[in-house]
Protein backbone atom coordinates (compact mmCIF):
# COMPACT_ATOMS: atom_id res chain seq x y z
CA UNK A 1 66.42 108.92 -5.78
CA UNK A 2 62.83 107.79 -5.91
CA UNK A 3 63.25 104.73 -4.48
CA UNK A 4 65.75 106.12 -1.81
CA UNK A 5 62.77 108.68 -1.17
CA UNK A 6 60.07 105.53 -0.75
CA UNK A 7 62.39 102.98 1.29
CA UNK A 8 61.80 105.87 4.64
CA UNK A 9 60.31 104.46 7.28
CA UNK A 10 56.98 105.86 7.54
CA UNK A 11 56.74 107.12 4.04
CA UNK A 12 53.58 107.51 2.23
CA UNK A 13 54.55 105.89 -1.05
CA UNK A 14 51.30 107.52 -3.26
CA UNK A 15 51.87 111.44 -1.41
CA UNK A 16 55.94 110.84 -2.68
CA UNK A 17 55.79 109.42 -5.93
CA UNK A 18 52.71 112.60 -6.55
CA UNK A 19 55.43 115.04 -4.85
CA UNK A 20 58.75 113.40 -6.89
CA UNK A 21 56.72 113.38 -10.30
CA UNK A 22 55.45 116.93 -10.10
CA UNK A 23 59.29 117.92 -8.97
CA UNK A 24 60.66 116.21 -12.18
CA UNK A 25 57.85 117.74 -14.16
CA UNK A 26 58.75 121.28 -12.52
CA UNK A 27 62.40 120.62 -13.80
CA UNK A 28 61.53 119.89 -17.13
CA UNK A 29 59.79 122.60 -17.41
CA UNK A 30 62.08 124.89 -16.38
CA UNK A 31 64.74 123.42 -18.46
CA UNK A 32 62.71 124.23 -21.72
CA UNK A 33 62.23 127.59 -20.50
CA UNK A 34 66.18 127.75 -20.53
CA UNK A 35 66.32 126.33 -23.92
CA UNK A 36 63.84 128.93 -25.10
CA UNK A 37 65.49 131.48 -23.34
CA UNK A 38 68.59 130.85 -25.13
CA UNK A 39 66.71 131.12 -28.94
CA UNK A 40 64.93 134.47 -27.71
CA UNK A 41 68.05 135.81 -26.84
CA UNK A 42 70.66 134.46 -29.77
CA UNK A 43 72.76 132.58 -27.77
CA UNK A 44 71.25 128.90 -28.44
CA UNK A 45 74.76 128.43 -30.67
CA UNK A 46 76.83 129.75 -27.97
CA UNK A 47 74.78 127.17 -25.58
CA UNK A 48 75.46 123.98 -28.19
CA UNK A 49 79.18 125.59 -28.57
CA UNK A 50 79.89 125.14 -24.64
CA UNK A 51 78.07 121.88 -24.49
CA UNK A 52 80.09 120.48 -27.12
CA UNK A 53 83.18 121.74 -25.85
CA UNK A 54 82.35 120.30 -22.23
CA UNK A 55 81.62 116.67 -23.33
CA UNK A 56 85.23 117.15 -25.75
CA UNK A 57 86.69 117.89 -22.11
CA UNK A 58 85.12 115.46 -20.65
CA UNK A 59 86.09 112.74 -23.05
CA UNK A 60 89.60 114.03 -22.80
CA UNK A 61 89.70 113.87 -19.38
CA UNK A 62 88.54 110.36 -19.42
CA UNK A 63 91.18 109.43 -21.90
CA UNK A 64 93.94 110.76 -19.85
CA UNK A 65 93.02 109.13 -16.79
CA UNK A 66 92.88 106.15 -18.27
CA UNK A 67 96.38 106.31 -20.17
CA UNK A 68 98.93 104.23 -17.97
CA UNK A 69 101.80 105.97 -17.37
CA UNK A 70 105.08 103.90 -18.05
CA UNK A 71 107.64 105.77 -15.66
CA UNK A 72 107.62 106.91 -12.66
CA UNK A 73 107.90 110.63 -13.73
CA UNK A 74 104.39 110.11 -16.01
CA UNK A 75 102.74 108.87 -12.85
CA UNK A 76 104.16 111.13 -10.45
CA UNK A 77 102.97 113.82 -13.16
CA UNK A 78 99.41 112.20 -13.17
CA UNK A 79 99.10 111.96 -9.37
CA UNK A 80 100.28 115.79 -9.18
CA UNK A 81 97.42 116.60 -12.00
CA UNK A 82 94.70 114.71 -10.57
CA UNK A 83 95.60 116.23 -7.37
CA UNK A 84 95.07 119.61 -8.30
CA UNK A 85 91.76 118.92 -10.78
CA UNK A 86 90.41 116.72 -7.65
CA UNK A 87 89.11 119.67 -5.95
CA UNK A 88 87.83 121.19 -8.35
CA UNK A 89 86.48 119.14 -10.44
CA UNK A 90 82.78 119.49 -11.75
CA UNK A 91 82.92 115.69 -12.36
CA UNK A 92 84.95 113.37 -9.97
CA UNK A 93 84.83 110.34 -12.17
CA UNK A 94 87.92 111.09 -13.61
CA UNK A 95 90.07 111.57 -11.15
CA UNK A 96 89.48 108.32 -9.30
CA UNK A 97 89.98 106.34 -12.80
CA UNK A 98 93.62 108.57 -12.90
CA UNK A 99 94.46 107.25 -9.49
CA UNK A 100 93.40 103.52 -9.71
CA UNK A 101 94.97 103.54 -13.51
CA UNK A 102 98.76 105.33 -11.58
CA UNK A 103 97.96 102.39 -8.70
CA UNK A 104 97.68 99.59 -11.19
CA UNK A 105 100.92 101.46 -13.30
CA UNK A 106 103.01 101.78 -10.27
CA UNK A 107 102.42 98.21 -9.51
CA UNK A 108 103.52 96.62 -12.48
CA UNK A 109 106.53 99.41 -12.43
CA UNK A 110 107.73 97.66 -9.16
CA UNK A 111 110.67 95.07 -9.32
CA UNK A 112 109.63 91.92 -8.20
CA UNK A 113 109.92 91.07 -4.46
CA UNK A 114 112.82 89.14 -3.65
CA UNK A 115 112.10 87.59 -0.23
């Protein structure tokens, strides 16, 4: 991002790399706050609970898309998953590993071309 920020034509490289450096210190700051927040309030274990559980999901998620389905059914069901998750979902890694892992599938699933 910083270096997207200083390639701009006409960019003063010192004034954005003061401005991007008090920004990051800003969020920082901010996300301690949060974390302090939490202990003050007694739900720091219900924050490390839901963190946990959304890098399990993650993971999971991960792990399915990258499972090659061996009939057409498994990556018709796949395709129809992914579909309805693409939308949606928080993290669009993986559904574009789900569809190139049904594309690579549904290529070796093909019979062989008999020109």
């Amino acid at each position: 991002m910083l270096e997207e920020l200083l390639s701009q034509p006409g960019a003063d490289r010192k004034e954005v790399r003061k401005e991007y450096l008090d920004a990051k210190g800003r969020m920082a700051a901010a996300e301690r706050a949060g974390v302090e927040w939490d202990h003050r309030a007694g739900i720091a274990p219900l924050r490390e609970q839901y963190e946990r559980a959304n890098a399990a999901e993650r993971r999971a998620a991960m792990q399915m898309a990258r499972t090659k389905p061996t009939t057409l059914a498994g990556a018709a069901a796949l395709v129809a998953y992914t579909r309805r998750d693409l939308m949606n979902a928080p993290d669009p890694a993986w559904p574009m590993v789900a569809l190139k892992t049904v594309a690579v599938a549904l290529v070796r699933m093909a019979p062989p071309n008999r020109a």
